[in-house]
N, C-alpha and C. Protein backbone atom coordinates (compact mmCIF):
# COMPACT_ATOMS: atom_id res chain seq x y z
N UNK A 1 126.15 150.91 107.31
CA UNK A 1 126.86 151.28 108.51
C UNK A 1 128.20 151.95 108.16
N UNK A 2 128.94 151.44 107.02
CA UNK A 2 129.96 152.05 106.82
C UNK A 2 129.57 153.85 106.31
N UNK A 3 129.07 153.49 105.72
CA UNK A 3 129.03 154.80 104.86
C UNK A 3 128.29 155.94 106.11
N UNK A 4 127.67 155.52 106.65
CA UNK A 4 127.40 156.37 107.90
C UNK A 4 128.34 157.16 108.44
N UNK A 5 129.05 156.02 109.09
CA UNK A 5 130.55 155.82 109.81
C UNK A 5 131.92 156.88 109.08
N UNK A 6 131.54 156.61 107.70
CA UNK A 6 132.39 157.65 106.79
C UNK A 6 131.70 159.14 106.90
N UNK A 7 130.95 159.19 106.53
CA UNK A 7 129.87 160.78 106.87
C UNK A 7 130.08 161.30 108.30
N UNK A 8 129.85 160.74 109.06
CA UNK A 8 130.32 161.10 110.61
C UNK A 8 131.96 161.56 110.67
N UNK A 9 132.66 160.49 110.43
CA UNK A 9 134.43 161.13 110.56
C UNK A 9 134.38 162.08 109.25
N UNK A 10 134.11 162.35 108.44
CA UNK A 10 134.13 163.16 106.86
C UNK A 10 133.63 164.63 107.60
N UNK A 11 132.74 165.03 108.68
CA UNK A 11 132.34 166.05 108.79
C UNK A 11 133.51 166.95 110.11
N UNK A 12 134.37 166.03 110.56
CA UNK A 12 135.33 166.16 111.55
C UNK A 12 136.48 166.57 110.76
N UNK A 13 136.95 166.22 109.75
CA UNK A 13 138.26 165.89 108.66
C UNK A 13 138.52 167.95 108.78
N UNK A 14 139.72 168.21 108.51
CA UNK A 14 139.38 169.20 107.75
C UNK A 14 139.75 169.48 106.57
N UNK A 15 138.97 170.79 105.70
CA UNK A 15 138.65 171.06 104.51
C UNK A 15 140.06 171.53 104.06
N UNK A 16 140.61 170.87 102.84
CA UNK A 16 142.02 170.82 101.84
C UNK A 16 141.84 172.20 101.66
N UNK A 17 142.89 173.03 102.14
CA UNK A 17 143.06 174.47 101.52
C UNK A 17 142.77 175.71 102.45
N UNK A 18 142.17 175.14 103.39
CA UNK A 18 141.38 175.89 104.20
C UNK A 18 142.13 175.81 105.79
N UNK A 19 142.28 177.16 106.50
CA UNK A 19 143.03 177.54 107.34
C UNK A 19 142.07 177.40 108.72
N UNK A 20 142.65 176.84 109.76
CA UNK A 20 141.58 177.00 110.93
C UNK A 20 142.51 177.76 111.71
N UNK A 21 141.36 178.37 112.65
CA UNK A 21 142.15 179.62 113.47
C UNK A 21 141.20 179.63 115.07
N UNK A 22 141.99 179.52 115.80
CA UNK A 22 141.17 179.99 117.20
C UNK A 22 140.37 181.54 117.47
N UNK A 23 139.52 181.31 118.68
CA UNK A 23 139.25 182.59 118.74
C UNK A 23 140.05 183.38 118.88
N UNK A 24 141.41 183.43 119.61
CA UNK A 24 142.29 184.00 120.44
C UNK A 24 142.85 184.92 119.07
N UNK A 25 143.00 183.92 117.59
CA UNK A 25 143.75 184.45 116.56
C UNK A 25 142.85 184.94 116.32
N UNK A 26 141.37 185.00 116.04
CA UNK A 26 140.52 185.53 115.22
C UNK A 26 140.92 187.32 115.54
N UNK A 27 140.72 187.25 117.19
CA UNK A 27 140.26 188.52 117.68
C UNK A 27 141.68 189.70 117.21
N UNK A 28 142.87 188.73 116.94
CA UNK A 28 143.84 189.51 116.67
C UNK A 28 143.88 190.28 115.03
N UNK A 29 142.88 189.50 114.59
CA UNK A 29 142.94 189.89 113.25
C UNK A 29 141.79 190.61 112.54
N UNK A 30 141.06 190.97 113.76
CA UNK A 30 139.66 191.82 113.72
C UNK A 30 140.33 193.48 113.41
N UNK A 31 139.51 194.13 112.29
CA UNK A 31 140.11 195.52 111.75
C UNK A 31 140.65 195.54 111.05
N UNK A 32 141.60 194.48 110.46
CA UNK A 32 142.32 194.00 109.19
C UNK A 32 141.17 194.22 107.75
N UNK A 33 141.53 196.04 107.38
CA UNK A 33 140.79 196.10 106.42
C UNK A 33 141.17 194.88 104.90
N UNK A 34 141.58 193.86 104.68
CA UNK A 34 141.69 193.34 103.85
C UNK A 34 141.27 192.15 103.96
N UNK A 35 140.51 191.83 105.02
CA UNK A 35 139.67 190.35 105.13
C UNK A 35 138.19 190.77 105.35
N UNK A 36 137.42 189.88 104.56
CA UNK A 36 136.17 189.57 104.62
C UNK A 36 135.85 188.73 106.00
N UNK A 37 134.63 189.30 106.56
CA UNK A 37 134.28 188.53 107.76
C UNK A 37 133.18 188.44 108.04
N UNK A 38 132.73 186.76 107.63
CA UNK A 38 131.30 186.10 107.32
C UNK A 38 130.90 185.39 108.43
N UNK A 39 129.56 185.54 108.95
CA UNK A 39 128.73 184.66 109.85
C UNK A 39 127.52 184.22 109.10
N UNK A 40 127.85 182.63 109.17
CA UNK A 40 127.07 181.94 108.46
C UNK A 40 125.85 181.63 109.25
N UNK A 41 126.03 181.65 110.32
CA UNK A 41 124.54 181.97 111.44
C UNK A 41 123.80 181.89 110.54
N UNK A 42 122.22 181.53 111.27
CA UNK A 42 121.15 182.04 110.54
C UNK A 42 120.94 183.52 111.19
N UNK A 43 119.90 184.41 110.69
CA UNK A 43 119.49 185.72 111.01
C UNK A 43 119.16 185.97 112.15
N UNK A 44 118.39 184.96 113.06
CA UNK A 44 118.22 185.19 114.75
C UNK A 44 118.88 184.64 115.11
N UNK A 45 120.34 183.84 114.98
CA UNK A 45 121.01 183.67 115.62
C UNK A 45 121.97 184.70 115.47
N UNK A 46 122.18 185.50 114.53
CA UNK A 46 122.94 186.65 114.22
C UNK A 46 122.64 187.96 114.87
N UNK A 47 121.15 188.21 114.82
CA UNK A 47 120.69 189.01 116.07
C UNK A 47 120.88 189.45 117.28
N UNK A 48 120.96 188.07 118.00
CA UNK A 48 120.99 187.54 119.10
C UNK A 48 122.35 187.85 119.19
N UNK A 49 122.82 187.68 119.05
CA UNK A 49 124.39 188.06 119.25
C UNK A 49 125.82 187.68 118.09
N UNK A 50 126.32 188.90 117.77
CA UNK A 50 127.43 188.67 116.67
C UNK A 50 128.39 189.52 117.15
N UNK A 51 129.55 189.17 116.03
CA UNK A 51 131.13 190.33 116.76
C UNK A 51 130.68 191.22 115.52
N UNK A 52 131.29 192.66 116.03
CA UNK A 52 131.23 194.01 115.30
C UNK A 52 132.11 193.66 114.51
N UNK A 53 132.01 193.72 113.26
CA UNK A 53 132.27 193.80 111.65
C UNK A 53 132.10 192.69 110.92
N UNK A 54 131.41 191.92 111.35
CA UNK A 54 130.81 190.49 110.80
C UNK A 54 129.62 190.52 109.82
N UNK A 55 129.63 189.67 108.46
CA UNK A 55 128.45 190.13 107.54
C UNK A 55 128.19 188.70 107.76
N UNK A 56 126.67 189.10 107.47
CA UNK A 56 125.46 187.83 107.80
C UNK A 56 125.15 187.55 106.35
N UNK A 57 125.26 186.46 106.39
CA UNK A 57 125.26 185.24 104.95
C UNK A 57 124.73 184.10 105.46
N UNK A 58 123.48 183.78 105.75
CA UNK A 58 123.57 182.46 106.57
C UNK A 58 123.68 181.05 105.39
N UNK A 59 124.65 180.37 105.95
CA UNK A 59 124.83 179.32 105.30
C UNK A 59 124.00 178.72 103.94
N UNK A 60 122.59 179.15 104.50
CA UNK A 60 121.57 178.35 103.68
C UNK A 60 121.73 179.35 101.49
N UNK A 61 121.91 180.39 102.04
CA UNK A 61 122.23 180.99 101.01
C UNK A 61 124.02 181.86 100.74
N UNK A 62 124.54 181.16 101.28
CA UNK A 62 126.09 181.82 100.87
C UNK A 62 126.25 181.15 99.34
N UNK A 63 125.85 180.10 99.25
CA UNK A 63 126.40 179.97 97.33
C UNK A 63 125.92 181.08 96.41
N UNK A 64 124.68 181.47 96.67
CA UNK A 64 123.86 182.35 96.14
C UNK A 64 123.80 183.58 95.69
N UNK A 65 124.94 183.36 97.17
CA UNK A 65 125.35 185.49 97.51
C UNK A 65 126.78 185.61 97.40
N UNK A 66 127.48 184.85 97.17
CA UNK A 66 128.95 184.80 97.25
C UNK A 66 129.27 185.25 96.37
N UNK A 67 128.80 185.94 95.42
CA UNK A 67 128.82 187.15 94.33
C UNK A 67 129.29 188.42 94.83
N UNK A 68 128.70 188.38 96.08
CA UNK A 68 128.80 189.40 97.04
C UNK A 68 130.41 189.76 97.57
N UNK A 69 130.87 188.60 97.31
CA UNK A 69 132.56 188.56 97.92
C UNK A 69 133.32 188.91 96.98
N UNK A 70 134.86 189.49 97.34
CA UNK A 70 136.04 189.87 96.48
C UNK A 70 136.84 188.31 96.74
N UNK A 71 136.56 188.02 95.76
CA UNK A 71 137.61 186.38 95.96
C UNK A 71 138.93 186.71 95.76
N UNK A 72 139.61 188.03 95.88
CA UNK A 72 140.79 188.36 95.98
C UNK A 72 141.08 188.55 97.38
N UNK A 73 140.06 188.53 98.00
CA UNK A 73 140.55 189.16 99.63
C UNK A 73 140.45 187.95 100.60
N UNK A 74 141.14 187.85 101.55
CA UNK A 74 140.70 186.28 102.59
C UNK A 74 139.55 186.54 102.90
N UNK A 75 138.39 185.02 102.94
CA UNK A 75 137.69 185.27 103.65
C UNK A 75 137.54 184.68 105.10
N UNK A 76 136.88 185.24 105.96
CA UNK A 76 137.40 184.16 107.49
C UNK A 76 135.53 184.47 107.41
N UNK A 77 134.89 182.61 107.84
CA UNK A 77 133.75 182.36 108.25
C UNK A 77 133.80 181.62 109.67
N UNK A 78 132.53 182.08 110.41
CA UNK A 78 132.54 181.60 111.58
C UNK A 78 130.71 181.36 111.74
N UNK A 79 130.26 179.99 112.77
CA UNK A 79 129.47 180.02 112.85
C UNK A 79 128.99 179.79 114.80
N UNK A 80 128.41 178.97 115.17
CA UNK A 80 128.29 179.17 116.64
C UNK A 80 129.46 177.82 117.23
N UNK A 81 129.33 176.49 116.09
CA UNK A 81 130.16 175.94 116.67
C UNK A 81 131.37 175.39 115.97
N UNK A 82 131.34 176.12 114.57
CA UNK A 82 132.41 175.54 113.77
C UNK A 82 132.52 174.92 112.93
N UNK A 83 130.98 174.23 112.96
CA UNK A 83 130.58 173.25 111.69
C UNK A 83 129.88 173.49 110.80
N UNK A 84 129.21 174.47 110.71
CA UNK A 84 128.36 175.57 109.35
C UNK A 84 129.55 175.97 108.92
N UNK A 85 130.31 176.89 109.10
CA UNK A 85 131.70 177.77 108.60
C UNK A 85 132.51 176.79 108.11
N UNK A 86 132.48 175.27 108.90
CA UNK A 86 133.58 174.78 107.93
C UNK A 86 132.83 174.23 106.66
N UNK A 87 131.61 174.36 106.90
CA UNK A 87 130.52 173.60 105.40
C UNK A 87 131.16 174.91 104.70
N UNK A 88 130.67 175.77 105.24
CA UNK A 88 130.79 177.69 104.43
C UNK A 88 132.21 177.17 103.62
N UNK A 89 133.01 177.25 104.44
CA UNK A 89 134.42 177.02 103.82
C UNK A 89 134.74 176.02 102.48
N UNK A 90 134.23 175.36 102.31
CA UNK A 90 133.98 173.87 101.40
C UNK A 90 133.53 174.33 100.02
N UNK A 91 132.26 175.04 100.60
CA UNK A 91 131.70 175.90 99.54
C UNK A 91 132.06 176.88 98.72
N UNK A 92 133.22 177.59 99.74
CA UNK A 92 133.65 178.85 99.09
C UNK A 92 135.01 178.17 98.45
N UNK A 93 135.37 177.04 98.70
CA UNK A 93 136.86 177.22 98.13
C UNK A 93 136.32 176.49 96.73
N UNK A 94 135.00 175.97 96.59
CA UNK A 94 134.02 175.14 95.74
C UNK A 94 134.43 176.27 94.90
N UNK A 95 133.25 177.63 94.58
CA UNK A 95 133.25 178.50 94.05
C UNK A 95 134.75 179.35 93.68
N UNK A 96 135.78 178.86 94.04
CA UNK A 96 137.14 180.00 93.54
C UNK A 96 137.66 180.34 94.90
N UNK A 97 137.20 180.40 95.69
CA UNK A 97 138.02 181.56 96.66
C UNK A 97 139.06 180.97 97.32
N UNK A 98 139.94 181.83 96.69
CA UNK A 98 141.52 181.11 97.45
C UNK A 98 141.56 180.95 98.92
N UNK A 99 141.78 182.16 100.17
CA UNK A 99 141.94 182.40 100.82
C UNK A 99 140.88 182.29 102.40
N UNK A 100 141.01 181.13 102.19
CA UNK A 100 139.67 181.04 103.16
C UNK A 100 139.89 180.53 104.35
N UNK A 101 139.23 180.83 105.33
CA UNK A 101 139.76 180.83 106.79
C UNK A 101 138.59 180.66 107.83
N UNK A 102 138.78 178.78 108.78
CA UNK A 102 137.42 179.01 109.35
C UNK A 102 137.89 179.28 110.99
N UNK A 103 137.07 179.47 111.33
CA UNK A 103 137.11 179.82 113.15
C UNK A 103 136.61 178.56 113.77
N UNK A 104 137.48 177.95 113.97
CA UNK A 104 137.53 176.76 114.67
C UNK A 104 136.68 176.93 116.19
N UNK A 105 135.61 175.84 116.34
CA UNK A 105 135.14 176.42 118.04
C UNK A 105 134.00 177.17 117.70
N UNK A 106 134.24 177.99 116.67
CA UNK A 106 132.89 179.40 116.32
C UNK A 106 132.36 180.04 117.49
N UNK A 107 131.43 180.77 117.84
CA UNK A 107 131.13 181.86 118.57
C UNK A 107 131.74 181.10 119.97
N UNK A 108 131.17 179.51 120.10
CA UNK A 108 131.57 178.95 121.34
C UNK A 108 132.96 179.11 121.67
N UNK A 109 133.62 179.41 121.10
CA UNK A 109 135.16 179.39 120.91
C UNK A 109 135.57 180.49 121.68
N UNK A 110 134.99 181.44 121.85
CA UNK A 110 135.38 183.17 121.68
C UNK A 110 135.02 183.32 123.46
């Protein structure tokens, strides 16, 4: 029961290093050629609807592909409710990446 109890508040906590941002900030910082901007969505949920300049990485393979990223540049991940992107986030600061930034709320947010 405890350790449950810990896993449940552990997925609420947020991630050491890692910046949360509303939609309100996100949208201000959309066009900012110097940030990376990841939707960890899966592919039909990415379909279905995403913001213009968003790259599709779905969660299940961002360790994989995160080769793909300039770990010199911020990255900001977002998913539908906030809790893939902040896994995304965990992961990426796992792998090196300084600058990482989740969208608190995710698409629901916006």
């Amino acid at each position: 029961m405890v350790l449950v109890s810990c896993f449940i508040i552990s997925r609420f906590l947020p991630v050491r290093g890692v910046k949360n941002i509303s939609g309100k900030d996100l949208k201000r910082m959309m066009g900012q050629k110097n940030k990376q901007f990841i939707d960890v969505r899966t592919v039909g949920e990415y379909r279905g609807n995403h913001m213009k300049g968003f790259q599709n990485i779905p969660l299940n393979e961002l360790a994989s592909k995160a080769n793909q990223l300039d770990k010199n540049k911020e990255v900001i991940v977002i998913c539908q409710s906030g809790m893939r992107s902040k896994q995304a986030a965990k992961i990426l600061k796992k792998l090196g990446f300084q600058h990482v930034i989740n969208v608190s709320g995710g698409m629901n947010g916006l």
